[in-house]
Protein backbone atom coordinates (compact mmCIF):
# COMPACT_ATOMS: atom_id res chain seq x y z
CA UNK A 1 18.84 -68.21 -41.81
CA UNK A 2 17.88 -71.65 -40.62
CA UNK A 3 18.86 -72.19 -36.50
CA UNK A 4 18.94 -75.25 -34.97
CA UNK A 5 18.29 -76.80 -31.05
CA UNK A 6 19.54 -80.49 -30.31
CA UNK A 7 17.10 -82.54 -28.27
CA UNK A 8 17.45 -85.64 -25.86
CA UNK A 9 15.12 -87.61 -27.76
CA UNK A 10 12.93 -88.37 -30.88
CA UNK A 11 10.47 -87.87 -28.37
CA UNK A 12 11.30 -84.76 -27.76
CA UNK A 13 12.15 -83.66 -31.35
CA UNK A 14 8.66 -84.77 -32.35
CA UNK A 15 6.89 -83.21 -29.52
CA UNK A 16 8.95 -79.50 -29.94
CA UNK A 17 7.89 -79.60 -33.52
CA UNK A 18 4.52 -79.87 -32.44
CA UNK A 19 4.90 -76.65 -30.45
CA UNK A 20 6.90 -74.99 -32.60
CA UNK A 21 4.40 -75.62 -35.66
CA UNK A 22 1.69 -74.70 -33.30
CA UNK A 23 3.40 -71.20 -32.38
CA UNK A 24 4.13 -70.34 -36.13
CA UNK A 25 7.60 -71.70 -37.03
CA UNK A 26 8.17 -73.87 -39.47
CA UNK A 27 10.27 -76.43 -38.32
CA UNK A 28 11.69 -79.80 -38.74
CA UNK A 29 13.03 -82.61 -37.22
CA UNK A 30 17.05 -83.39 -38.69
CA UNK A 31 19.24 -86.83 -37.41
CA UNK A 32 22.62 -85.68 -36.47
CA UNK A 33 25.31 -87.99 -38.83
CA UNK A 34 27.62 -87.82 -35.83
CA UNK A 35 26.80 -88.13 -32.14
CA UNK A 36 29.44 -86.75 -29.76
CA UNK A 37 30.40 -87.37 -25.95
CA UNK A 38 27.69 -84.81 -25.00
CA UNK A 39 25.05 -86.88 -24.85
CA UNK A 40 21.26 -87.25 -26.66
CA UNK A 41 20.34 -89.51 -29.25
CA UNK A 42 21.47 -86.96 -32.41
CA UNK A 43 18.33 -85.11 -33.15
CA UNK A 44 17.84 -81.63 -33.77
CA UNK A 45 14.81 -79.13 -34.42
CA UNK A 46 15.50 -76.78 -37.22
CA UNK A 47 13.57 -73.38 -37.57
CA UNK A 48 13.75 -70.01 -39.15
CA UNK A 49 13.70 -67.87 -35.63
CA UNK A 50 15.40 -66.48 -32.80
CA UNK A 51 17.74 -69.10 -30.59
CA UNK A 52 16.34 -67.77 -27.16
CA UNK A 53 13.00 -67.69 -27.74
CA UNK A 54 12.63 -70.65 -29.08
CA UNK A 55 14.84 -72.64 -25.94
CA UNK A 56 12.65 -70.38 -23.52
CA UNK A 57 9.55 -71.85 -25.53
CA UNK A 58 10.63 -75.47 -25.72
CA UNK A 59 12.08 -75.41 -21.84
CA UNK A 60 8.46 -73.81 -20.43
CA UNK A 61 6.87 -77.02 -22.18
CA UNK A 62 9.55 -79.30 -20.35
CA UNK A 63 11.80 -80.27 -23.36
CA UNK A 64 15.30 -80.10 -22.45
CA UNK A 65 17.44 -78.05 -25.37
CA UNK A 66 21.31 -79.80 -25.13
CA UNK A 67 22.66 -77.35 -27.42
CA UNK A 68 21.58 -74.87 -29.73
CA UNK A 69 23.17 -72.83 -32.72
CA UNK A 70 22.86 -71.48 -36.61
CA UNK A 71 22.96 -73.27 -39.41
């Protein structure tokens, strides 16, 4: 089951693969086809993993997660 966290930037989406990658999840980097009034640029890290730890994970290394879900 493939989960997903939304990003503020391409930045950030290329930089939480990185850490992601490095802490055994395979993940990749997806371009929302719709931005909405929440904010962020449309990108999203998708993984095979648990929500939570991965947002814990991401937030320690100072990415801010905008949303998060399951794909």
């Amino acid at each position: 089951m493939n989960s997903y966290v939304r990003v503020t930037s391409i930045t950030h989406a290329t930089k939480g693969k990185n850490i992601l990658m490095a802490n055994g999840y395979k993940a990749y980097i997806r371009r929302l086809s719709q931005i909405n009034e929440t904010g962020g640029c449309g990108f999203v890290l998708v993984f095979n993993g648990d929500v939570e730890k991965v947002k814990a994970l991401l937030e320690k290394s100072k990415i801010r997660v905008l949303g998060s879900g399951v794909l």
